[in-house]
Protein backbone atom coordinates (compact mmCIF):
# COMPACT_ATOMS: atom_id res chain seq x y z
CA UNK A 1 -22.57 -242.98 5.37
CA UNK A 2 -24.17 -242.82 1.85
CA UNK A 3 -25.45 -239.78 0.47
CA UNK A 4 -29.62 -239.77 -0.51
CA UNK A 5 -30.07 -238.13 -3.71
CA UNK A 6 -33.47 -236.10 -2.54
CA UNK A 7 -36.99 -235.98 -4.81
CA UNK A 8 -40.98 -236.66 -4.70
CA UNK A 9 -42.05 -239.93 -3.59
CA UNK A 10 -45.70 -241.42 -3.02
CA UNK A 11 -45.71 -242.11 0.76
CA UNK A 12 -48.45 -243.96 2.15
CA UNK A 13 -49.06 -244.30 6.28
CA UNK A 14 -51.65 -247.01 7.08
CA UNK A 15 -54.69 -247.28 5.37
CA UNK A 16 -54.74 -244.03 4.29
CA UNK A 17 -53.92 -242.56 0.56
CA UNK A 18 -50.55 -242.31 -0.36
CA UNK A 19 -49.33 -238.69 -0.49
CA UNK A 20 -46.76 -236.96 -2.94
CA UNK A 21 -43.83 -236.08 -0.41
CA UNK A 22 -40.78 -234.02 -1.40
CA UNK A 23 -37.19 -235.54 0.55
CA UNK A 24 -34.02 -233.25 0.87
CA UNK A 25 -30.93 -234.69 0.08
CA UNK A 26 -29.48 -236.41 3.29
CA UNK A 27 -27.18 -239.12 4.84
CA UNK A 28 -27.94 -242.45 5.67
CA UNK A 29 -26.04 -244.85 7.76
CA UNK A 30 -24.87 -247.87 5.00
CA UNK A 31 -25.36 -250.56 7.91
CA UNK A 32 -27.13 -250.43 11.03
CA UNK A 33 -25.14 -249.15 14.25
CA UNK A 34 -23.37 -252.43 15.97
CA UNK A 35 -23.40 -253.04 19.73
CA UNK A 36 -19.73 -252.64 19.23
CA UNK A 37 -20.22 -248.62 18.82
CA UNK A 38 -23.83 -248.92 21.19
CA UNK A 39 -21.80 -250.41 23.90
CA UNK A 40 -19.45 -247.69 23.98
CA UNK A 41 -22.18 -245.38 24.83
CA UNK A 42 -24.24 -247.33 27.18
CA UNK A 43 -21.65 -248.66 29.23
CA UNK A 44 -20.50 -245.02 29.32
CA UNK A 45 -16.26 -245.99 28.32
CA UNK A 46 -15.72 -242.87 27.18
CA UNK A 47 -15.72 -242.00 30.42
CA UNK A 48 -13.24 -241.80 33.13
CA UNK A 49 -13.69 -244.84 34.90
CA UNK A 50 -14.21 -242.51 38.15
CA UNK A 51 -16.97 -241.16 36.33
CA UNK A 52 -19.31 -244.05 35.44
CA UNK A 53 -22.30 -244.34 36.84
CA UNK A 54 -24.16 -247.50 35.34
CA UNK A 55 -26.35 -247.71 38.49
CA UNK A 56 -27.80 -244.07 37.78
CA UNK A 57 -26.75 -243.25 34.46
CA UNK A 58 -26.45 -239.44 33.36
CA UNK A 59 -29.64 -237.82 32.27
CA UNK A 60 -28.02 -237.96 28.54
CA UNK A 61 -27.79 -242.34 29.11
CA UNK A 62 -30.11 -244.60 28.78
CA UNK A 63 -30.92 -246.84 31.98
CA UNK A 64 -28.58 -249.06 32.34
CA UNK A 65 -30.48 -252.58 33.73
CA UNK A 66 -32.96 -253.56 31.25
CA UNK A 67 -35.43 -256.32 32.21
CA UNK A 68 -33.90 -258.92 29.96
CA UNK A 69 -30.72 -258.61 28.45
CA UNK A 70 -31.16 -255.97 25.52
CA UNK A 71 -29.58 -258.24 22.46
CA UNK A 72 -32.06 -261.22 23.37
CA UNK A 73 -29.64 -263.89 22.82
CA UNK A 74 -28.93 -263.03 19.01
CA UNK A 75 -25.60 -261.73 20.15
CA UNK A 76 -23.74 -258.82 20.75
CA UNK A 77 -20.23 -257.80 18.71
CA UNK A 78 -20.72 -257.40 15.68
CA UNK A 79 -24.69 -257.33 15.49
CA UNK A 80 -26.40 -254.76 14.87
CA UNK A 81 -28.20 -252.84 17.80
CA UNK A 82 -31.91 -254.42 18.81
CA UNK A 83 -34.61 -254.01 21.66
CA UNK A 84 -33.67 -250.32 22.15
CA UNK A 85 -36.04 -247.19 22.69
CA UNK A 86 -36.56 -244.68 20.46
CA UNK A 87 -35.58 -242.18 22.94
CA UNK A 88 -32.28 -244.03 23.86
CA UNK A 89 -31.78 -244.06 19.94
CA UNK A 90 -31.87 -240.37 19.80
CA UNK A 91 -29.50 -239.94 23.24
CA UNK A 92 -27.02 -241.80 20.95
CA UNK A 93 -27.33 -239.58 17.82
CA UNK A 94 -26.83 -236.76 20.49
CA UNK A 95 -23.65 -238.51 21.96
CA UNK A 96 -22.66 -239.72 18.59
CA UNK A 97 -22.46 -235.82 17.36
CA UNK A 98 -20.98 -234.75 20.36
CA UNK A 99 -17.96 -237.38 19.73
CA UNK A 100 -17.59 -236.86 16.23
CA UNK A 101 -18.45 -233.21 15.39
CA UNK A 102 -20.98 -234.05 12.76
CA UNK A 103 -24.47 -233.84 13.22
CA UNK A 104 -26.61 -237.08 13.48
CA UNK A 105 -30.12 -237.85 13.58
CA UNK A 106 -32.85 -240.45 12.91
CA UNK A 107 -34.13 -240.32 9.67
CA UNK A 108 -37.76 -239.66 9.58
CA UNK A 109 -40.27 -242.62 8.58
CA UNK A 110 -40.65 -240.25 5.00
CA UNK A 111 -36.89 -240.43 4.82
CA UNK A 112 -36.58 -243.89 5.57
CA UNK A 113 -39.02 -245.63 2.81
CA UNK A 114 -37.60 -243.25 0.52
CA UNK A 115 -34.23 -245.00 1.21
CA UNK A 116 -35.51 -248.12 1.25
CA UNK A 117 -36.89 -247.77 -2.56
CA UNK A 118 -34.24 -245.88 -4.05
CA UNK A 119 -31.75 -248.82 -2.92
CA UNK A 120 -34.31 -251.34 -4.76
């Protein structure tokens, strides 16, 4: 994780005029998460093996069978996570702070060009 030094950035959304936005400091996630950690959750091995359900996953899992398979042939170990809701993305900041003790979350879309053009 790197820390995000916070400030005022012009933030423009579509077609509209940018607007002066002020960003708290916060983390960011130095590479994106890998289906290494993803798979961990999803295929629910932190679990007893007695208690996996991949048919009917837990309310706090994504569905397990996607229509094709979710890395689209770009591979899996090692690259980072694709094809994935944003809802499934939050049940694995959720998960992720439940394992760890630390709080995680998606940044916002603010957050994230601010990111983006501070590491420029």
């Amino acid at each position: 994780m790197l820390p995000i030094k916070g400030g005022c950035f012009l933030f423009a959304v579509g077609k509209a005029a940018p607007k002066k936005v002020e960003i708290k400091s916060f983390w960011m996630a130095k590479t994106e998460c890998t289906w290494d950690l993803y798979y961990v959750f999803w295929y629910q091995d932190d679990l007893p093996r007695n208690q996996r359900n991949l048919r009917v996953p837990p309310p706090e899992r994504p569905d397990f069978f996607p229509l094709e398979h979710p890395d689209r042939g770009f591979g899996g170990l090692g690259f980072p996570v694709i094809s994935t809701t944003p809802h499934a993305a939050e049940m694995y900041c959720r998960w992720l702070s439940q394992q760890t003790g630390r709080k995680y979350r998606l940044p916002t879309e603010a957050e994230w060009e601010y990111a983006c053009q501070r590491r420029r």
